[in-house]
C-alpha atoms as a PDB file:
ATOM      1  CA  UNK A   1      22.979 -11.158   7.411  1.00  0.00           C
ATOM      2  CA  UNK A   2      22.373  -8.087   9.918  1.00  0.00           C
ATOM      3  CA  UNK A   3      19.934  -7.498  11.767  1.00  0.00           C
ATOM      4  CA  UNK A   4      19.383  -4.143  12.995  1.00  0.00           C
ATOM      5  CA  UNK A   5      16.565  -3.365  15.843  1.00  0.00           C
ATOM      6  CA  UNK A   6      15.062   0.137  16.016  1.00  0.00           C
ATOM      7  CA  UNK A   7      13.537   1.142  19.161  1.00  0.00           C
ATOM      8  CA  UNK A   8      12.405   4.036  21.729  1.00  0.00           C
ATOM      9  CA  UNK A   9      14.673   3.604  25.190  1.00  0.00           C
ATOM     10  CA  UNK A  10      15.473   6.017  27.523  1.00  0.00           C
ATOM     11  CA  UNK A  11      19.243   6.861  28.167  1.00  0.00           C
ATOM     12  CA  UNK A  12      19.473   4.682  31.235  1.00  0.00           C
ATOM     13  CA  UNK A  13      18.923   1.886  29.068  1.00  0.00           C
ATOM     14  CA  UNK A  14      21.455   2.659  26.204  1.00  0.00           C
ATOM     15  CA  UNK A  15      23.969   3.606  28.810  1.00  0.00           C
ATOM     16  CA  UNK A  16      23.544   0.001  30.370  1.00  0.00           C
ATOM     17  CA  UNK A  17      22.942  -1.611  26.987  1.00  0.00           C
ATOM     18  CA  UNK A  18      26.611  -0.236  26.464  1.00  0.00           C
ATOM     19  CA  UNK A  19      28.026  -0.825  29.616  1.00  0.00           C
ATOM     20  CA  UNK A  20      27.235  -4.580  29.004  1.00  0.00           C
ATOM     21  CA  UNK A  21      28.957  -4.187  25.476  1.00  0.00           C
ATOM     22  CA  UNK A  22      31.879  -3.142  26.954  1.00  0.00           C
ATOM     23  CA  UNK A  23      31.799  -6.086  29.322  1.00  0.00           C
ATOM     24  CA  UNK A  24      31.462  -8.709  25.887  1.00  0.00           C
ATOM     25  CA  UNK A  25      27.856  -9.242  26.096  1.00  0.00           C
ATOM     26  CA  UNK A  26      26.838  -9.431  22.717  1.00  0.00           C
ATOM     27  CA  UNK A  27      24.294  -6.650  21.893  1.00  0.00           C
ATOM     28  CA  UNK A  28      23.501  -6.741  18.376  1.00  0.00           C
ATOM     29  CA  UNK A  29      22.609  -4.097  15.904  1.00  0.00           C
ATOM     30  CA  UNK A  30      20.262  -1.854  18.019  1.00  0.00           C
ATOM     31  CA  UNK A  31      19.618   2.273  16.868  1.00  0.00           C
ATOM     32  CA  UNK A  32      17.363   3.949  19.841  1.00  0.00           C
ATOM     33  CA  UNK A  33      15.510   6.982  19.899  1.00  0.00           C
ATOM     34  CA  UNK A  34      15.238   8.958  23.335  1.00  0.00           C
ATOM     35  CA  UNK A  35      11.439   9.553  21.925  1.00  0.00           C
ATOM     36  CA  UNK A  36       8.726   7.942  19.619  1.00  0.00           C
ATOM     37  CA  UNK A  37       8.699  11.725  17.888  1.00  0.00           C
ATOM     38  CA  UNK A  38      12.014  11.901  17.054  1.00  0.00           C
ATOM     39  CA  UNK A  39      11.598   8.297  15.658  1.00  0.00           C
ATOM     40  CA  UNK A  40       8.456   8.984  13.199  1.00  0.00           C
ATOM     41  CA  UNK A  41      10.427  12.613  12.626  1.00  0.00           C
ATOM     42  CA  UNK A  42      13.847  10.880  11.592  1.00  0.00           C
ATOM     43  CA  UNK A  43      12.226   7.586   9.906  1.00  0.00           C
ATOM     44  CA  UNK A  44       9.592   9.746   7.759  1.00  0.00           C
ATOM     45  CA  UNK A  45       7.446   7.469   5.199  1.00  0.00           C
ATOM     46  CA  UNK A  46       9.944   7.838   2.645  1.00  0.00           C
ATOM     47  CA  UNK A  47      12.945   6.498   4.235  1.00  0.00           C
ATOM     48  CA  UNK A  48      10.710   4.116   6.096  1.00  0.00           C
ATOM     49  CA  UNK A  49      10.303   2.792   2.102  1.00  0.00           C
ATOM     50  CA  UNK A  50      14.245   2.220   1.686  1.00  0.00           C
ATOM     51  CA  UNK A  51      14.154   0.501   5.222  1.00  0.00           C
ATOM     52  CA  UNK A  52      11.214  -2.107   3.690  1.00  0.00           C
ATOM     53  CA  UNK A  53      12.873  -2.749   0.598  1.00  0.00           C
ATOM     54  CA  UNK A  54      16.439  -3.539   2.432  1.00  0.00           C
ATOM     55  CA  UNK A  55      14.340  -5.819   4.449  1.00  0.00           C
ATOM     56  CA  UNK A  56      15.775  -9.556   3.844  1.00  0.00           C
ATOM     57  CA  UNK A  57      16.799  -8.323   1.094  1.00  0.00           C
ATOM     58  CA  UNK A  58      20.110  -9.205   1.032  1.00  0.00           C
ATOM     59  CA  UNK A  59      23.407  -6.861  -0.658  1.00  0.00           C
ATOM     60  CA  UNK A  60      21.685  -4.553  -2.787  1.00  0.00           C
ATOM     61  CA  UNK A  61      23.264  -2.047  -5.566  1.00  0.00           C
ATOM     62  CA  UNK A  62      21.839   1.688  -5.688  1.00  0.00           C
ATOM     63  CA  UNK A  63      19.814   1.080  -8.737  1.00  0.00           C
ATOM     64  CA  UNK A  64      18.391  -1.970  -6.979  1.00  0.00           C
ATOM     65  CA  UNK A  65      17.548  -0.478  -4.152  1.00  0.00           C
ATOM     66  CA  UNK A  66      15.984   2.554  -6.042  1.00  0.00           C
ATOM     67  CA  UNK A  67      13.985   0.010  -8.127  1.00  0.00           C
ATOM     68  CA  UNK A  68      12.967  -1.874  -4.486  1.00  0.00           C
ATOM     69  CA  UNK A  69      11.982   1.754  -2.995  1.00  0.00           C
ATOM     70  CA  UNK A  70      10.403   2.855  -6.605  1.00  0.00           C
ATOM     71  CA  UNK A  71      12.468   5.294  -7.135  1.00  0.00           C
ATOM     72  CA  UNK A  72      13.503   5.978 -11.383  1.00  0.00           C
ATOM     73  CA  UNK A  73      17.318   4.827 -10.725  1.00  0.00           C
ATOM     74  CA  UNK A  74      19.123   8.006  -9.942  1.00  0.00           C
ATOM     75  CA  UNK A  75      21.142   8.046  -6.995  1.00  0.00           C
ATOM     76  CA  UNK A  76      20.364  11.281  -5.584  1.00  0.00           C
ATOM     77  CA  UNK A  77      16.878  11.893  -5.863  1.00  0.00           C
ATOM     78  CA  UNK A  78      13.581   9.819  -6.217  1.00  0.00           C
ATOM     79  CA  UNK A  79      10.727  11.642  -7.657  1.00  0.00           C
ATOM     80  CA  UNK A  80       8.057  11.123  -6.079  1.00  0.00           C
ATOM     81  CA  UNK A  81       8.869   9.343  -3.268  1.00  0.00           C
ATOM     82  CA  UNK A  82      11.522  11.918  -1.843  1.00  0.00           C
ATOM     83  CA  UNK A  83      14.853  11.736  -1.896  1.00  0.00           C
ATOM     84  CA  UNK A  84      17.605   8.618  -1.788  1.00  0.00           C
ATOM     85  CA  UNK A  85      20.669   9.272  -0.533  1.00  0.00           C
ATOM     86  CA  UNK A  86      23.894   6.841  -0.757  1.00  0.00           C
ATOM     87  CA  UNK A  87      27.275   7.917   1.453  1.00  0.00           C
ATOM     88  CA  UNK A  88      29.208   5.464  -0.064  1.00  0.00           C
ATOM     89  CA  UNK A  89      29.770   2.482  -1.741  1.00  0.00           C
ATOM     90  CA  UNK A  90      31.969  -0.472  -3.160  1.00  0.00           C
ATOM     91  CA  UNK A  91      33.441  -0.919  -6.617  1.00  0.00           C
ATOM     92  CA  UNK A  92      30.290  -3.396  -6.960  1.00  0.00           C
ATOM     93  CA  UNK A  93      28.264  -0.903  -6.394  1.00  0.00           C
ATOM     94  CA  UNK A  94      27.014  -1.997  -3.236  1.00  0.00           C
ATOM     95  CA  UNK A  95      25.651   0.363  -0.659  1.00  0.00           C
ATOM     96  CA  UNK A  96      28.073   0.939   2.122  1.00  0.00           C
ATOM     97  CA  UNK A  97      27.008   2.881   5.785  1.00  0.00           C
ATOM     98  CA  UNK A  98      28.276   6.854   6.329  1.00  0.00           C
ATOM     99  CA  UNK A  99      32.100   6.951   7.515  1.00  0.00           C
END
């Protein structure tokens, strides 16, 4: 399982956060925002949903993780809740990260 760590650090820190990774010092899964406002503006309260129901959750398929975020099933759009979108995925079905 993968964890990934969302925070708010200044570019000083990424660039030496890479700088170690470049050296082989493990870093982990880590996304950073230069600003908390550009955090709450990218991870708005419906994508903060899909981020919940991923939590621990394990592989999921689209219609699971629609079902997890409430969402009807359909992979483009969740009424309601705003919209769901997938970039790719397996012949399982399972969600796969943007190319």
């Amino acid at each position: 399982m993968t964890t990934l760590t969302i925070d708010v650090a200044d570019l000083a820190t990424v660039q030496a956060s890479m700088k170690a990774a470049f050296s082989g010092v493990p870093q982990g899964c880590i996304y950073s925002f230069p600003s908390e406002e550009q955090l709450l503006t990218t991870l708005n309260a419906n994508r903060w949903a899909i981020l919940k129901a991923l939590t621990g959750a394990g592989p999921l398929g689209v219609r699971a993780l629609a079902r997890r975020a409430r969402c009807e099933g359909r992979a483009h759009g969740c009424p309601g809740t705003g919209q769901l979108r997938v970039d790719r995925q397996d012949q399982r079905g399972q969600v796969k990260p943007a190319a």
